[in-house]
C-alpha atoms as a PDB file:
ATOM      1  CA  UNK A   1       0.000   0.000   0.000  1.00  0.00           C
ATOM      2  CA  UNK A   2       1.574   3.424  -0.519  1.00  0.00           C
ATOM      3  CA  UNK A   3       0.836   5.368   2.879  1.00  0.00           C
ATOM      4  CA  UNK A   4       1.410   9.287   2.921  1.00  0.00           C
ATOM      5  CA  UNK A   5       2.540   9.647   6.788  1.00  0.00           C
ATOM      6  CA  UNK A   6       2.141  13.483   7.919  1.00  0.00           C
ATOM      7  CA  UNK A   7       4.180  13.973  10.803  1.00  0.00           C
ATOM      8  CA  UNK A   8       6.786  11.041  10.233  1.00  0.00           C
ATOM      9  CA  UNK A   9       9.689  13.166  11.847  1.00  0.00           C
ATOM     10  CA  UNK A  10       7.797  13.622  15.807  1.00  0.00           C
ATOM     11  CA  UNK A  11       7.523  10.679  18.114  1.00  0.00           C
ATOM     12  CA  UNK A  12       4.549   8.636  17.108  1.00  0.00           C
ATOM     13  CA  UNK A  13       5.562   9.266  13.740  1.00  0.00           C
ATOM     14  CA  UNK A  14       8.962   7.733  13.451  1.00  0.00           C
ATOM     15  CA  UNK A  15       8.031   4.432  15.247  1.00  0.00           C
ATOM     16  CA  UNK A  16       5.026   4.103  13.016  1.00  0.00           C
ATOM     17  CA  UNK A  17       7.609   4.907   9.575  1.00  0.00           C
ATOM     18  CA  UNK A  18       9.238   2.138  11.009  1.00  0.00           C
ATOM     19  CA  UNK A  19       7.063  -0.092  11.838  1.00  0.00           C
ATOM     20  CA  UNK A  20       5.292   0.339   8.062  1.00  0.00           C
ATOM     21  CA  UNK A  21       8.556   0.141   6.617  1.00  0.00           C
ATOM     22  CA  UNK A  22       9.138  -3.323   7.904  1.00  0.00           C
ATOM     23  CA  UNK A  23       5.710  -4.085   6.979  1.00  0.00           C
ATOM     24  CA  UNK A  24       6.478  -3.487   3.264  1.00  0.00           C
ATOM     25  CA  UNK A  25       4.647  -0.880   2.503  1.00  0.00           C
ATOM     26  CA  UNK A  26       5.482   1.868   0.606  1.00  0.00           C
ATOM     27  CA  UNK A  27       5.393   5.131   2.725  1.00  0.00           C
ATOM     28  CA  UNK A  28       6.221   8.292   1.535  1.00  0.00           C
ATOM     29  CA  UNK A  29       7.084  10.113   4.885  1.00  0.00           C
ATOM     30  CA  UNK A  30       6.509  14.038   5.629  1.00  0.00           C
ATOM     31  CA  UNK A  31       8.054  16.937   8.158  1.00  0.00           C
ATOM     32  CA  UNK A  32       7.988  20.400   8.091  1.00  0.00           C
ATOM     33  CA  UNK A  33      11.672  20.060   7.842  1.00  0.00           C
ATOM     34  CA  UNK A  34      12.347  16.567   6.702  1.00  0.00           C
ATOM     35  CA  UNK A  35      16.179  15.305   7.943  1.00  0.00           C
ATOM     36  CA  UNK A  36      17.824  14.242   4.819  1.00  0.00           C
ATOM     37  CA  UNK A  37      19.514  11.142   6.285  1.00  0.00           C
ATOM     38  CA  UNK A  38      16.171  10.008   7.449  1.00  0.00           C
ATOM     39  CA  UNK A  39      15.760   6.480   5.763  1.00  0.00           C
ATOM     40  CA  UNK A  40      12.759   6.208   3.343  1.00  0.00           C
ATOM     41  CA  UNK A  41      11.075   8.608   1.026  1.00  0.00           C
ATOM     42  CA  UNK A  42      10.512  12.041   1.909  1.00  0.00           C
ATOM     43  CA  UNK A  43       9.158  15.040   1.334  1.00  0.00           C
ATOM     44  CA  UNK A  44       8.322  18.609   2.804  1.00  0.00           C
ATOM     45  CA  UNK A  45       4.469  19.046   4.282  1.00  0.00           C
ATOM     46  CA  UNK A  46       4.146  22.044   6.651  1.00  0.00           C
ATOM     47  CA  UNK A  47       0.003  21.602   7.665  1.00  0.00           C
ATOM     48  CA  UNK A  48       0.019  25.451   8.724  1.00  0.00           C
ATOM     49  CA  UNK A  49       1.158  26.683   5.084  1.00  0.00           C
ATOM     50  CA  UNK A  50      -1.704  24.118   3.991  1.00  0.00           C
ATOM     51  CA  UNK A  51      -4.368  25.356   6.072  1.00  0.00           C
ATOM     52  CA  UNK A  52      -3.489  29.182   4.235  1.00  0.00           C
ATOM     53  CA  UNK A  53      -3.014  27.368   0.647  1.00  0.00           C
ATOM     54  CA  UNK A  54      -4.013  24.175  -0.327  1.00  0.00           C
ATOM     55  CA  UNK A  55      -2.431  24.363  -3.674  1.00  0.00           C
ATOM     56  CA  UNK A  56       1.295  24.529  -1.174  1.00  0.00           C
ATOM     57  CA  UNK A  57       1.535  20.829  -1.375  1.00  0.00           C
ATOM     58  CA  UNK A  58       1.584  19.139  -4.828  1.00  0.00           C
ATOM     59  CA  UNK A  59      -0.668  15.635  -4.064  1.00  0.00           C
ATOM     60  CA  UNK A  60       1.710  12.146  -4.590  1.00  0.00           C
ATOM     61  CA  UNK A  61       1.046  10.253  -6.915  1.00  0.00           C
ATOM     62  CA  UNK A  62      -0.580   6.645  -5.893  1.00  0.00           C
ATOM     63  CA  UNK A  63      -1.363   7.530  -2.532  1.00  0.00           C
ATOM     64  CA  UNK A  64      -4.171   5.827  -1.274  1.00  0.00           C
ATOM     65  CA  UNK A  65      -3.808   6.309   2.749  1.00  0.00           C
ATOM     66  CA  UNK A  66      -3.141   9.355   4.752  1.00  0.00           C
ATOM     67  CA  UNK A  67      -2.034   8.681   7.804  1.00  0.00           C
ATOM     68  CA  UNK A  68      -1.895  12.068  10.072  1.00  0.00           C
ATOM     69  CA  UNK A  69       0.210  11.572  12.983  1.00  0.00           C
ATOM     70  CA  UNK A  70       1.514  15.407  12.770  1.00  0.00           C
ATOM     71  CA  UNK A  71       1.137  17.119  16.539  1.00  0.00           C
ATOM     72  CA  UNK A  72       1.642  20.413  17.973  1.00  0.00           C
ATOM     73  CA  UNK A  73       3.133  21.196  21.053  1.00  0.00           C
ATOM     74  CA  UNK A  74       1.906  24.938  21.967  1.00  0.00           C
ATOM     75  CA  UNK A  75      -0.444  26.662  24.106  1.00  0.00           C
ATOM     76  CA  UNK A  76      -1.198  29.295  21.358  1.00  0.00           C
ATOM     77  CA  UNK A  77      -4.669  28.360  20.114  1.00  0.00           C
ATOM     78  CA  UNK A  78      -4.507  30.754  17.195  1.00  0.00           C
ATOM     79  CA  UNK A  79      -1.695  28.547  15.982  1.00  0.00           C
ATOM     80  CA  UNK A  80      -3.209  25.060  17.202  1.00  0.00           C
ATOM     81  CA  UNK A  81      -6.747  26.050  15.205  1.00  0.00           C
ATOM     82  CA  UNK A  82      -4.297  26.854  12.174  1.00  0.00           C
ATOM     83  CA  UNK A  83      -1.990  23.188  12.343  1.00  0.00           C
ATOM     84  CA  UNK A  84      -4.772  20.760  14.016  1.00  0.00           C
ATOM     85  CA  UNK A  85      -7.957  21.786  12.897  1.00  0.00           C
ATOM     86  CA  UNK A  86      -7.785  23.986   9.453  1.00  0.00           C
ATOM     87  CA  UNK A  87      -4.732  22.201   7.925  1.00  0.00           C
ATOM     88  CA  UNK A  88      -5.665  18.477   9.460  1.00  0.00           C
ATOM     89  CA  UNK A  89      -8.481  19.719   7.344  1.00  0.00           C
ATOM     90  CA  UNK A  90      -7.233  20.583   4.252  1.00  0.00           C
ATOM     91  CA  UNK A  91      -5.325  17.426   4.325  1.00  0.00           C
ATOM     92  CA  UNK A  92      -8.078  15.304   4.650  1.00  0.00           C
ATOM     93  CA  UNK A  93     -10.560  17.510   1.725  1.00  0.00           C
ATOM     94  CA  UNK A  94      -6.612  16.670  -0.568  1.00  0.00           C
ATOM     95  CA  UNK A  95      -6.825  13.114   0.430  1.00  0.00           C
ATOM     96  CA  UNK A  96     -10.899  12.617  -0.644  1.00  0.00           C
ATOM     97  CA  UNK A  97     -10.311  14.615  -3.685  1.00  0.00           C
ATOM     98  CA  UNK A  98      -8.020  11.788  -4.684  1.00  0.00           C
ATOM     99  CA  UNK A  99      -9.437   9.216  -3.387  1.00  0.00           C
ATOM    100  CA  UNK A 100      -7.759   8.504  -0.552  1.00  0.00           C
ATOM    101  CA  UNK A 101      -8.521   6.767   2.792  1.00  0.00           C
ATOM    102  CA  UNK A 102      -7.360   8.686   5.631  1.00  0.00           C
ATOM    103  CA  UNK A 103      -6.236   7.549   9.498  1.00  0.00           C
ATOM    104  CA  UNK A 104      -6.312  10.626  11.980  1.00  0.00           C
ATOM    105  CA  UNK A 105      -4.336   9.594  15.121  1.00  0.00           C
ATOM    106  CA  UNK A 106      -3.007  13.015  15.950  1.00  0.00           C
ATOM    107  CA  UNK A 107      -5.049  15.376  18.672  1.00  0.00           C
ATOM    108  CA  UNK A 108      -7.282  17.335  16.831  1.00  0.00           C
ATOM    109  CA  UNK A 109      -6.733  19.986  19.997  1.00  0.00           C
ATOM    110  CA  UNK A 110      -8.364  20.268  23.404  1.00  0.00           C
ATOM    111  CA  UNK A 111      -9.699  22.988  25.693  1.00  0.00           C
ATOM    112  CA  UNK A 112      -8.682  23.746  28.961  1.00  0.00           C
END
């Protein structure tokens, strides 16, 4: 299966790139800032510059899960709405335009 995973650079993420990895899938892993000796496939996915232009990210070819484990760790909830709920979003409207299945496991944000 060829897996887009959002967030592949944080903590969840790079266990789970990993773990697919061994599985045999194909993933095509994503960061903000991608490291460049990170094993695998990469490429650059920054959900805030999403959630202000959905044309930022040019869709992969073949994908046919999303898998968004992409978190933020702030107590700004300007930028939390931005990341977690308007580009999580925008991600997910990409993925359905192109058929994709998508698997949230990130926190969409909570209130006090």
């Amino acid at each position: 299966m060829r897996i887009l995973l959002v967030g592949a650079g944080g903590f969840i993420g790079r266990h789970l790139h990993a773990a697919l990895r061994a599985a045999s899938h194909r993933v095509l892993a994503s960061a903000r800032r991608p490291d460049p000796a990170a094993p695998g496939d990469w490429c650059r996915l920054d959900l805030a510059e999403l959630a202000r232009d959905p044309q930022a990210f040019v869709w992969p070819e073949g994908v046919e899960l999303v898998i968004n484990a992409a978190g933020l760790l702030s107590t700004d909830g300007k930028q939390l709405h931005e990341v977690q709920h308007r580009g999580a979003c925008a991600l997910f409207e990409l993925a359905a335009a192109h058929g994709a299945r998508v698997l949230q496991i990130s926190a969409l944000g909570a209130e006090p």
